[in-house]
Protein backbone atom coordinates (compact mmCIF):
# COMPACT_ATOMS: atom_id res chain seq x y z
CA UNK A 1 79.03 110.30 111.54
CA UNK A 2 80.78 108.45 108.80
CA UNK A 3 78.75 108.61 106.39
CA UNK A 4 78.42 112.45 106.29
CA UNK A 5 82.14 112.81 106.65
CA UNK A 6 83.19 110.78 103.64
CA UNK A 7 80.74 112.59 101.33
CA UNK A 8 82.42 113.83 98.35
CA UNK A 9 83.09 117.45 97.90
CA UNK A 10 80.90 119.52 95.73
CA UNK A 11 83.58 121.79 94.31
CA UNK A 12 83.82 123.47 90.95
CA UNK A 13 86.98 120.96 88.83
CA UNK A 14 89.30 123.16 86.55
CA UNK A 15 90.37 121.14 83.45
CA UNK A 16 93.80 121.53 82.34
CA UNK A 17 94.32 120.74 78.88
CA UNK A 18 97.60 118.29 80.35
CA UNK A 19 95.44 116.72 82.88
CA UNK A 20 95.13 112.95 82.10
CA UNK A 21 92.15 112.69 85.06
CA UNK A 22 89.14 112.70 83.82
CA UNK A 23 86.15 114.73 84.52
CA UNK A 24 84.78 114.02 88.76
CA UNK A 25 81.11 113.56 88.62
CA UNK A 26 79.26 113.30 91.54
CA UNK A 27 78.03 109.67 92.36
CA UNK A 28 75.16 108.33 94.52
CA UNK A 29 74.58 106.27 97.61
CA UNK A 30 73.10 103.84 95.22
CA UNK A 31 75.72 103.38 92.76
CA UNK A 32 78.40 103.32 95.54
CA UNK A 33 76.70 100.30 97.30
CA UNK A 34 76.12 98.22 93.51
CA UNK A 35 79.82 99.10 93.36
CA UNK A 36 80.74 97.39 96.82
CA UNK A 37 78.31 94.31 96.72
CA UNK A 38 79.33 94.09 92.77
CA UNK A 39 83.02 93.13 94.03
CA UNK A 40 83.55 89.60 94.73
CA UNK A 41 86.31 89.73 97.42
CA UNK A 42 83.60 91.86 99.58
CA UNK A 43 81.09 89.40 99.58
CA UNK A 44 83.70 86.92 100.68
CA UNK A 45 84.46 89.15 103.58
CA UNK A 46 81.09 89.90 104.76
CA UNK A 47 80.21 86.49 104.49
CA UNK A 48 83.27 85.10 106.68
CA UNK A 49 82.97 88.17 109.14
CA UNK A 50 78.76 87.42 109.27
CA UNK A 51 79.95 83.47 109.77
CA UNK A 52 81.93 84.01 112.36
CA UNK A 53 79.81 87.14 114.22
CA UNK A 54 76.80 84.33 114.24
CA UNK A 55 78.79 81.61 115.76
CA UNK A 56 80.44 84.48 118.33
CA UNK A 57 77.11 85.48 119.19
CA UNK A 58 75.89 81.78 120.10
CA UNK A 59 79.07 80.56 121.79
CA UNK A 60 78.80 84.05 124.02
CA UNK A 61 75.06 84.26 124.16
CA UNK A 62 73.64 80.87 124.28
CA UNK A 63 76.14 78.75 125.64
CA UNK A 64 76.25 79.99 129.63
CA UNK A 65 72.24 79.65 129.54
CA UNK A 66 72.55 75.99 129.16
C-alpha cells in the first residue's frame, strides 16, 4: 500500500521565471532503488538491521528446539 501511495504526482509544473527549482521530471522505480543502495549510510543500516534480524531469528527460533 506504500508503494502506490508515495508515487509521485503526475501534474502539469508552471515555471516562473523567479523560480530557482528546477524542472520535476518523473523518475523510475529503477533509478530510485540505484539511488538508495548507491548511498553508503543505507547499506550500513541494512546490513546492521539484517545482522541483527538473523541472530533474532536464531536466538527465538532455534534456541527453545534444543
Amino acid at each position: 500500500m506504500l508503494f502506490f501511495l508515495s508515487r509521485d504526482r503526475r501534474e502539469l509544473v508552471t515555471r516562473d521565471a523567479d523560480a530557482a527549482t528546477p524542472e520535476a521530471r518523473h523518475t523510475s522505480v529503477l533509478d530510485s532503488l540505484r539511488a538508495l543502495f548507491g548511498q553508503p549510510p543505507f547499506l550500513a543500516l541494512l546490513g546492521y538491521f539484517t545482522l541483527f534480524a538473523l541472530t533474532n531469528w536464531g536466538i527465538n527460533g532455534w534456541l527453545p528446539t534444543c
